[in-house]
PDB file of N, CA and C in Angstrom:
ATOM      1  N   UNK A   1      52.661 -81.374 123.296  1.00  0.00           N
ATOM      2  CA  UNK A   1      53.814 -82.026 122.728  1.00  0.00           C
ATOM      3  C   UNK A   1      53.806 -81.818 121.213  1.00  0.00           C
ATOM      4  N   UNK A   2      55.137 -81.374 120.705  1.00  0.00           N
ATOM      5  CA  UNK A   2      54.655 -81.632 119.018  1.00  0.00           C
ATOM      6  C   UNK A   2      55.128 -82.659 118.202  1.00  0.00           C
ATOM      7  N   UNK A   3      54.116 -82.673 117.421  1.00  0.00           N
ATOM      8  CA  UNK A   3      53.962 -83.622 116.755  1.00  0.00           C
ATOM      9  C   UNK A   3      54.474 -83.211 115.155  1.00  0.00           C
ATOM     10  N   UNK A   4      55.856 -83.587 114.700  1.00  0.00           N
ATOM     11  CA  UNK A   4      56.844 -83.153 113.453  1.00  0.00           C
ATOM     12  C   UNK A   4      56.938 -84.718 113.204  1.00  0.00           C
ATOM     13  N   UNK A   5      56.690 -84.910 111.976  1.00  0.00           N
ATOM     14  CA  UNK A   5      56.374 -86.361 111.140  1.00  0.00           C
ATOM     15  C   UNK A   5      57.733 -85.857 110.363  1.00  0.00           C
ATOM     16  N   UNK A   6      58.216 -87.334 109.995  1.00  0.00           N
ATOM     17  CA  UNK A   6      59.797 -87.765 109.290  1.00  0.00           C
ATOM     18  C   UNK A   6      59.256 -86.690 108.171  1.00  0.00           C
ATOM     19  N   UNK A   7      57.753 -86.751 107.655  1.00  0.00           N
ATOM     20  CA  UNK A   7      57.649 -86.486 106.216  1.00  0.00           C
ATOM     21  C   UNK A   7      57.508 -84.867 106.285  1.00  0.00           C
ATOM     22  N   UNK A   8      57.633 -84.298 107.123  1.00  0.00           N
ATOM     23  CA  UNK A   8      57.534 -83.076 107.439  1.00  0.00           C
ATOM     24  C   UNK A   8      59.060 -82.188 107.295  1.00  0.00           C
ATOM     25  N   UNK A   9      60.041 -82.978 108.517  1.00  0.00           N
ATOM     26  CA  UNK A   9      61.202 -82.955 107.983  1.00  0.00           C
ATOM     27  C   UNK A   9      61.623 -83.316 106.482  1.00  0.00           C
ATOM     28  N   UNK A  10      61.408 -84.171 105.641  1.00  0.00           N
ATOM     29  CA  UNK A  10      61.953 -84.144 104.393  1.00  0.00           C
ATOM     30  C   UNK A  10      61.420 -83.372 103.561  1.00  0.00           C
ATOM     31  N   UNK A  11      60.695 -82.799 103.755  1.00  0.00           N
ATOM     32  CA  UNK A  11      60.428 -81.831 102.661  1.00  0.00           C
ATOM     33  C   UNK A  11      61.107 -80.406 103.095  1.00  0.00           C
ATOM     34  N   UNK A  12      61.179 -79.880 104.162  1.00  0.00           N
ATOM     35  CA  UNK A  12      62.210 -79.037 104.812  1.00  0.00           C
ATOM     36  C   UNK A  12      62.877 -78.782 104.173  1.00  0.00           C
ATOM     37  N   UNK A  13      63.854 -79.984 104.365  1.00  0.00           N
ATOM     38  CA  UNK A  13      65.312 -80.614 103.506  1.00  0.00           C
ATOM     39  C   UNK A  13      65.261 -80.479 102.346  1.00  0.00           C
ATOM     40  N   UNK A  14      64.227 -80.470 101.875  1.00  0.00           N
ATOM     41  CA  UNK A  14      63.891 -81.484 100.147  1.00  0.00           C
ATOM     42  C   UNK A  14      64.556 -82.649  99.764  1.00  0.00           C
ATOM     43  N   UNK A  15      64.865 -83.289 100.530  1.00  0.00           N
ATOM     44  CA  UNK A  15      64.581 -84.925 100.374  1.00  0.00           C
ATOM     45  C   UNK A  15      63.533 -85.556  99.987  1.00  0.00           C
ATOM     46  N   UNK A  16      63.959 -86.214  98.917  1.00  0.00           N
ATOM     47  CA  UNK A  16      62.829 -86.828  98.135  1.00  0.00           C
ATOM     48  C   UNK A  16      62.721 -88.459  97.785  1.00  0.00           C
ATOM     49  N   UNK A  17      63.875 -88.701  98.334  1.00  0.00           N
ATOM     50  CA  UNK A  17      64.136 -90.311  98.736  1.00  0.00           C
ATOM     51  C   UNK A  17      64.095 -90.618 100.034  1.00  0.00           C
ATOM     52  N   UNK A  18      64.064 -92.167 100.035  1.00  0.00           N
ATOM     53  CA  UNK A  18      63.946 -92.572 101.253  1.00  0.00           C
ATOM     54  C   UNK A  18      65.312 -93.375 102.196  1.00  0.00           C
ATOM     55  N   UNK A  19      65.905 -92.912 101.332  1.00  0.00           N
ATOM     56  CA  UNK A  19      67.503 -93.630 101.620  1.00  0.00           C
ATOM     57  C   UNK A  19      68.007 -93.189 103.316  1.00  0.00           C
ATOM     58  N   UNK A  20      67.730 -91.984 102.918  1.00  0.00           N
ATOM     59  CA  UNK A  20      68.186 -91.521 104.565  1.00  0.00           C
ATOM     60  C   UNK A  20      67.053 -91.606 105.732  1.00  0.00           C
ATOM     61  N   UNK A  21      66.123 -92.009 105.539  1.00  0.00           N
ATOM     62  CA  UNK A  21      65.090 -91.836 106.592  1.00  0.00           C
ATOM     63  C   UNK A  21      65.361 -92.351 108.126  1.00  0.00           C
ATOM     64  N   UNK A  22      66.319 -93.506 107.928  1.00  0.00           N
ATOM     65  CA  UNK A  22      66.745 -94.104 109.452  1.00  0.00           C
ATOM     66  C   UNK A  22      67.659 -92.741 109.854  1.00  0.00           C
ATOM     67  N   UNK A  23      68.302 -92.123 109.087  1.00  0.00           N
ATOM     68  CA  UNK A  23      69.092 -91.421 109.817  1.00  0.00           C
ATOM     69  C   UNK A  23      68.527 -90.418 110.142  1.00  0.00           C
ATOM     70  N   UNK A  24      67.528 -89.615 109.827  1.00  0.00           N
ATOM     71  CA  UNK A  24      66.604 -88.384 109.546  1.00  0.00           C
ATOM     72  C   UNK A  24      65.490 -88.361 111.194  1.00  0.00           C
ATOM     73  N   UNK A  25      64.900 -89.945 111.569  1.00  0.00           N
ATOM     74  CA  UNK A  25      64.553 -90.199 112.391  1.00  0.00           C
ATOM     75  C   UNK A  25      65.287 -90.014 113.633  1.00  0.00           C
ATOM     76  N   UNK A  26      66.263 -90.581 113.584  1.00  0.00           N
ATOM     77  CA  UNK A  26      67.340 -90.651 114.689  1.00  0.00           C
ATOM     78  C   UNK A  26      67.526 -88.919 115.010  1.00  0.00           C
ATOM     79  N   UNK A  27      67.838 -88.384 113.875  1.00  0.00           N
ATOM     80  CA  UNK A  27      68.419 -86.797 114.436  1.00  0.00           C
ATOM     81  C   UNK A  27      66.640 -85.687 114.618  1.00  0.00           C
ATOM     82  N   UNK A  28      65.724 -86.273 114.174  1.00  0.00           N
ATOM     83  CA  UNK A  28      64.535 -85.691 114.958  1.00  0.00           C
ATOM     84  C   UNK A  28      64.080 -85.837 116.179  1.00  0.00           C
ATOM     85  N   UNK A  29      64.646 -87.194 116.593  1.00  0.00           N
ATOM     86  CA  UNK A  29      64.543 -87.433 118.422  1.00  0.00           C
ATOM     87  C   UNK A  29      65.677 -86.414 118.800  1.00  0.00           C
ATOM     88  N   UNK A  30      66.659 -86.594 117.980  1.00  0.00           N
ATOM     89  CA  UNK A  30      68.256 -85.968 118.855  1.00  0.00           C
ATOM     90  C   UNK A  30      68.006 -84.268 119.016  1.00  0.00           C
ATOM     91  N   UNK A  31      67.069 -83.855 117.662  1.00  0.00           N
ATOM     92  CA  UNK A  31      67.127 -82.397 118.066  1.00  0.00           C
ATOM     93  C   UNK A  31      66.025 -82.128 119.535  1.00  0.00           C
ATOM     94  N   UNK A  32      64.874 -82.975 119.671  1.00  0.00           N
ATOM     95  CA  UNK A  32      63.956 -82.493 120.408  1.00  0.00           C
ATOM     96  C   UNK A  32      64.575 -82.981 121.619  1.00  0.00           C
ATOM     97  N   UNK A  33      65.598 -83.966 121.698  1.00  0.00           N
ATOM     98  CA  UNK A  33      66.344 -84.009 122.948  1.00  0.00           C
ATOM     99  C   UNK A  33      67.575 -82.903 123.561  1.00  0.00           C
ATOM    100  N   UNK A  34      68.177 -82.022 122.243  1.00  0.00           N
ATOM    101  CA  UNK A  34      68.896 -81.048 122.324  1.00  0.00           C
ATOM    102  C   UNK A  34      68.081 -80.452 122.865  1.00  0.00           C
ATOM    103  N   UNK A  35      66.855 -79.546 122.226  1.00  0.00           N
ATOM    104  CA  UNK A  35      66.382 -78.699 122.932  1.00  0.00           C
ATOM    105  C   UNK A  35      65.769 -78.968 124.199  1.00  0.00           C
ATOM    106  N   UNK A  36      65.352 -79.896 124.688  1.00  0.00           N
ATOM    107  CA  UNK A  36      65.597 -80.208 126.113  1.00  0.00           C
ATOM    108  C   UNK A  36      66.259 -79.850 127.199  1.00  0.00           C
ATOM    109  N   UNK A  37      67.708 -80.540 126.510  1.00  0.00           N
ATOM    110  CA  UNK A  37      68.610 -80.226 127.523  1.00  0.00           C
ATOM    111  C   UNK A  37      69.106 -78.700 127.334  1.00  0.00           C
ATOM    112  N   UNK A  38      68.916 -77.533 126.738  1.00  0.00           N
ATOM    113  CA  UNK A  38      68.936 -75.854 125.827  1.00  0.00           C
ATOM    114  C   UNK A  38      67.709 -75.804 127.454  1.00  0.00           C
ATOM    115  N   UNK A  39      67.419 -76.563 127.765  1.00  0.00           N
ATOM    116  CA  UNK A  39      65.819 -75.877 128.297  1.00  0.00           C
ATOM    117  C   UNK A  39      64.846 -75.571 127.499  1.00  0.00           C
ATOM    118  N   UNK A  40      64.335 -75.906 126.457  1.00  0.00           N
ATOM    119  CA  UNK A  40      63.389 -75.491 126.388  1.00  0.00           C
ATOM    120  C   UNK A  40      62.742 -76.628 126.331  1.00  0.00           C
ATOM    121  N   UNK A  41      61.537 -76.461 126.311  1.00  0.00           N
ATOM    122  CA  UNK A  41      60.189 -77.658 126.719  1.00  0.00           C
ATOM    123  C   UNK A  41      59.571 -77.153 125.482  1.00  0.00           C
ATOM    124  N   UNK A  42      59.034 -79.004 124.828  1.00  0.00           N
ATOM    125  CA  UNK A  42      58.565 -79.234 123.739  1.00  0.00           C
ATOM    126  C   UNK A  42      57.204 -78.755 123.874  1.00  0.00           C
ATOM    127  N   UNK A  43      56.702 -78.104 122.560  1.00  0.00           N
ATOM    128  CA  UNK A  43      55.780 -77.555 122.378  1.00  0.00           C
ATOM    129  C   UNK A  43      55.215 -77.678 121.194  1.00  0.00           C
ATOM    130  N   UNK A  44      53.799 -77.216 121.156  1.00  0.00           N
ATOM    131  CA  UNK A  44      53.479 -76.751 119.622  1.00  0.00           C
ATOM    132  C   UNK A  44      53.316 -75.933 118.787  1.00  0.00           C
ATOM    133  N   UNK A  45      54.317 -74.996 119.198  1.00  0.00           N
ATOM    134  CA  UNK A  45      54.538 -73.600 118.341  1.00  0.00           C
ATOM    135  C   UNK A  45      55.562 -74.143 117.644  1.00  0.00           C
ATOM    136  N   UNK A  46      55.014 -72.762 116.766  1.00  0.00           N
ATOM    137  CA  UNK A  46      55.853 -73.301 115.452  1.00  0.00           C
ATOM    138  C   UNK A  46      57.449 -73.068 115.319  1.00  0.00           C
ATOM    139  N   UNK A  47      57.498 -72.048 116.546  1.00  0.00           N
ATOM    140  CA  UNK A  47      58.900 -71.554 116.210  1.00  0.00           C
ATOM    141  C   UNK A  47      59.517 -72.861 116.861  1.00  0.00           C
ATOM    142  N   UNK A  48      59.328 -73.708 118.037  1.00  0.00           N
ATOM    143  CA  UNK A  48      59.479 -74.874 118.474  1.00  0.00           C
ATOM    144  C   UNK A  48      59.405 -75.790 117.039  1.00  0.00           C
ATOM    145  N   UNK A  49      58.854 -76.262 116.604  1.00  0.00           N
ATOM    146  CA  UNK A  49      58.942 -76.848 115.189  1.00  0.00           C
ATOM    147  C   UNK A  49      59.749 -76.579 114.054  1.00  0.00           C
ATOM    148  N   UNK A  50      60.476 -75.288 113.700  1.00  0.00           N
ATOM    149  CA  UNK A  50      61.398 -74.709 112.820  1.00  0.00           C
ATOM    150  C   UNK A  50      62.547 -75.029 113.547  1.00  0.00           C
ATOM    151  N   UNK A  51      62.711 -74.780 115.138  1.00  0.00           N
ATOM    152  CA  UNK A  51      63.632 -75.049 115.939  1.00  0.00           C
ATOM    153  C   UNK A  51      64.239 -76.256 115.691  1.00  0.00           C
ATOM    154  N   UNK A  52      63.232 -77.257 115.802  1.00  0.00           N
ATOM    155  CA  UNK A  52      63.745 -78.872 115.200  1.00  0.00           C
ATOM    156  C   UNK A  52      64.068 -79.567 113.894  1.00  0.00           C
ATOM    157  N   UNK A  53      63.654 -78.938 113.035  1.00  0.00           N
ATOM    158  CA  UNK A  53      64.011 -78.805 111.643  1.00  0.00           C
ATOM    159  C   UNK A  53      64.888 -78.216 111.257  1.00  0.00           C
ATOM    160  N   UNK A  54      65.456 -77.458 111.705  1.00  0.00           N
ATOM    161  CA  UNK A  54      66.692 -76.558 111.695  1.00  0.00           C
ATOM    162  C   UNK A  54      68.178 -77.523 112.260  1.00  0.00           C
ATOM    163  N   UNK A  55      67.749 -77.472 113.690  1.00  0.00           N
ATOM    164  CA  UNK A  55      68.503 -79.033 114.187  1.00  0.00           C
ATOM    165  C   UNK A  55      68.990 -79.745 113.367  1.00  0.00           C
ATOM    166  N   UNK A  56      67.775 -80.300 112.390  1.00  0.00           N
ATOM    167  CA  UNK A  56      68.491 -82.005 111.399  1.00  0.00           C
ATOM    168  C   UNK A  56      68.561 -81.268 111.017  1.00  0.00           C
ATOM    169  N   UNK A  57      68.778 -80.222 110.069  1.00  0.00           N
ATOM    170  CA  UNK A  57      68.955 -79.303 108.953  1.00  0.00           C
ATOM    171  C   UNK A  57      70.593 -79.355 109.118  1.00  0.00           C
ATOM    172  N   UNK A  58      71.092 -78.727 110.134  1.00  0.00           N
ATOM    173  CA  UNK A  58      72.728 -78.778 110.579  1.00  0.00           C
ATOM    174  C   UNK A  58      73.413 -80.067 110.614  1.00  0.00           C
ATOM    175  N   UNK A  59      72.390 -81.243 111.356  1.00  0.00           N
ATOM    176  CA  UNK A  59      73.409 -82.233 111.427  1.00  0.00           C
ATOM    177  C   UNK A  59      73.092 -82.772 110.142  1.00  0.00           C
ATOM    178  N   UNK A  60      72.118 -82.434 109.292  1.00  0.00           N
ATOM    179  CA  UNK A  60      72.105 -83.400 108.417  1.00  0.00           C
ATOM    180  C   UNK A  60      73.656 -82.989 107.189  1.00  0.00           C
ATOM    181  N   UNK A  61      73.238 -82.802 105.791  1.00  0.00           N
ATOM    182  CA  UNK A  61      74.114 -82.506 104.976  1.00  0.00           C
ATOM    183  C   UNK A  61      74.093 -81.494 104.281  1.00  0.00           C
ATOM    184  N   UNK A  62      75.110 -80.189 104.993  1.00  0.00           N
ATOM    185  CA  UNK A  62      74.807 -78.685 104.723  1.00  0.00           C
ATOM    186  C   UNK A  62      76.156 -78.320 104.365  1.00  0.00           C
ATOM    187  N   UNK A  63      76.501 -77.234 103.549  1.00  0.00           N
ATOM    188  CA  UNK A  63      77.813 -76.484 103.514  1.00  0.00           C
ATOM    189  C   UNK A  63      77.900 -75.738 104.256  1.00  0.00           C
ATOM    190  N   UNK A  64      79.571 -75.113 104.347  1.00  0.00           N
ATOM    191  CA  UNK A  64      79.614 -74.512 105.846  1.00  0.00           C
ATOM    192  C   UNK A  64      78.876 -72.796 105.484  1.00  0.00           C
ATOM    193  N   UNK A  65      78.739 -72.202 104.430  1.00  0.00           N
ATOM    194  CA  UNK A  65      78.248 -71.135 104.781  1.00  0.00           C
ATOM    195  C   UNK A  65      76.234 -71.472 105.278  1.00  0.00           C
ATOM    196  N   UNK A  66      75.723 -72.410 104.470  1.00  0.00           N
ATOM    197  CA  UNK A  66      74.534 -72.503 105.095  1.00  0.00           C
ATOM    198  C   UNK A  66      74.828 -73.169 106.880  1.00  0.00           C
ATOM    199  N   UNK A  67      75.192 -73.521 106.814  1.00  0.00           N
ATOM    200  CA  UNK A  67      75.675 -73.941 108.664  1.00  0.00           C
ATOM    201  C   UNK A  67      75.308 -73.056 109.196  1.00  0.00           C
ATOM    202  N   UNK A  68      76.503 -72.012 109.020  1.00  0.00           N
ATOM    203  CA  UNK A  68      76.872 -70.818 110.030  1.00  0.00           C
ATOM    204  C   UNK A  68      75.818 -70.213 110.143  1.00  0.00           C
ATOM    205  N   UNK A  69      74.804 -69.953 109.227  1.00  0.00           N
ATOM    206  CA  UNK A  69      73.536 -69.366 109.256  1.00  0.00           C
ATOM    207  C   UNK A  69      72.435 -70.334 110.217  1.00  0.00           C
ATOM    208  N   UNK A  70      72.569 -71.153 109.824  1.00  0.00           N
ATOM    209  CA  UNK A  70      71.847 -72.123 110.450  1.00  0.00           C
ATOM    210  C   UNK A  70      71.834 -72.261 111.999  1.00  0.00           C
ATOM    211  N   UNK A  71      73.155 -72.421 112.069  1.00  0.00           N
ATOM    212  CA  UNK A  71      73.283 -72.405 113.926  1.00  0.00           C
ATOM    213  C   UNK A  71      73.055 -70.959 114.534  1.00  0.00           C
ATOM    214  N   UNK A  72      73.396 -69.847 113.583  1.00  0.00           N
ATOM    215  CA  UNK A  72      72.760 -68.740 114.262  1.00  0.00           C
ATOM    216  C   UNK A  72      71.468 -68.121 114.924  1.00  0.00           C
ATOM    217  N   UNK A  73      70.604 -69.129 113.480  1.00  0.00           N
ATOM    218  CA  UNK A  73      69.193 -69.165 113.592  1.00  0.00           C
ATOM    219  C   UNK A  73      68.732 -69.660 114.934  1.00  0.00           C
ATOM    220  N   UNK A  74      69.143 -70.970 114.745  1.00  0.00           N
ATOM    221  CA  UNK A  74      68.873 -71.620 116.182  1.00  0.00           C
ATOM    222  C   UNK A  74      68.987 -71.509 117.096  1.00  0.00           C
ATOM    223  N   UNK A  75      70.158 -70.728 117.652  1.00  0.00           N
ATOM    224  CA  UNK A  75      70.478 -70.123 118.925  1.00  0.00           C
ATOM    225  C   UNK A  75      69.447 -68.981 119.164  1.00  0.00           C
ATOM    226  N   UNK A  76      69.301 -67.895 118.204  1.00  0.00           N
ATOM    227  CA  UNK A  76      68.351 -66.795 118.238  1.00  0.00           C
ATOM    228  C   UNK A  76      66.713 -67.760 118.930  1.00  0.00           C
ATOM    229  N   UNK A  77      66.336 -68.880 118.107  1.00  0.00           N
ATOM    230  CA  UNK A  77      65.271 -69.446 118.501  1.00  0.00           C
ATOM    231  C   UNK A  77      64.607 -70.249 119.584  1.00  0.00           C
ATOM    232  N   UNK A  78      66.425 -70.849 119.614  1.00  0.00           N
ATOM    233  CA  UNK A  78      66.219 -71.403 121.847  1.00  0.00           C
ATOM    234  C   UNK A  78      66.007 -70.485 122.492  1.00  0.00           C
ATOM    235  N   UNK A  79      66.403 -68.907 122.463  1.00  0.00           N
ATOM    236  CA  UNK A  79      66.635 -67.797 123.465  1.00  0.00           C
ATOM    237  C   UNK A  79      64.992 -67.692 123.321  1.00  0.00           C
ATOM    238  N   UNK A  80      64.336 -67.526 122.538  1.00  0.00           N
ATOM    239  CA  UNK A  80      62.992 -66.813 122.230  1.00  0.00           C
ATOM    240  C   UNK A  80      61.731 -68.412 122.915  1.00  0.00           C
ATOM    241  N   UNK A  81      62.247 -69.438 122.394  1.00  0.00           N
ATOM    242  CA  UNK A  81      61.279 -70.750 123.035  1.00  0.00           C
ATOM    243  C   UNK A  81      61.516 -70.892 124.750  1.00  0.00           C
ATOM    244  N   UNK A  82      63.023 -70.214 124.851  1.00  0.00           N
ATOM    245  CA  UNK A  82      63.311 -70.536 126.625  1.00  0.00           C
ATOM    246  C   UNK A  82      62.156 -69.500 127.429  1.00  0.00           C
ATOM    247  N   UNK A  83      62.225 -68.323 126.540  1.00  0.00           N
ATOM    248  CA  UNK A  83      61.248 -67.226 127.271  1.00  0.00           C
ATOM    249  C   UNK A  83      59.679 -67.935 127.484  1.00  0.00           C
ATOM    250  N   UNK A  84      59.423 -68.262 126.640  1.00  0.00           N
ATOM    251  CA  UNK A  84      57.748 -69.051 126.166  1.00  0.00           C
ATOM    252  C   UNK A  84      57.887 -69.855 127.558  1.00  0.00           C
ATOM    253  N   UNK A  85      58.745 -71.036 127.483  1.00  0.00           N
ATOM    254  CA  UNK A  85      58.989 -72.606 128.126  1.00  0.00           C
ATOM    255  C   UNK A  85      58.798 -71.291 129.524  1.00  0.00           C
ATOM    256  N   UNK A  86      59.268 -70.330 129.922  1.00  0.00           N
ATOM    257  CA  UNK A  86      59.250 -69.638 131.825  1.00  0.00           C
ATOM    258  C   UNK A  86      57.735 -69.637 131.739  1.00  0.00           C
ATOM    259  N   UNK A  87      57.166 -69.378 131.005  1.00  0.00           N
ATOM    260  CA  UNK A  87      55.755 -68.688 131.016  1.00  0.00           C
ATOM    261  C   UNK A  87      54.518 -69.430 131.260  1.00  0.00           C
TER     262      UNK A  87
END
């Protein structure tokens, strides 16, 4: 199972306050529940870990050209964790 601490995500981000942390929490369950339901099964690779950081990365507060990059990433990275998760 992996184990991605709030404080792991904020530095990601570079968040350096603590203002958002209730919300930051909430969308680190929500991504490892996205990728769930994507199929893939939580792990402790890292690309599984960028996978979820990437996640709040989108829902958190991004412009749309970092987005578009962003969700591209991620899709490329479910396809590659779904292969792992058969194995």
């Amino acid at each position: 199972m992996a184990n991605i601490s709030l404080e792991e995500v904020k530095e990601y981000l570079r968040v350096d306050d603590d203002a958002g942390d209730q919300t930051l929490a909430i969308l680190l369950e929500s991504a490892k529940e996205y990728l769930a339901n994507a199929g893939v099964t939580e792990s402790n690779h890292a690309l599984y870990k960028l996978a979820v950081m990437v996640w709040v990365a989108i829902h958190y507060e991004m412009d749309d050209r970092t987005l578009h990059k962003l969700k591209q990433s991620l899709q490329t990275m479910i396809l590659q964790l779904r292969e792992v998760s058969a194995t």
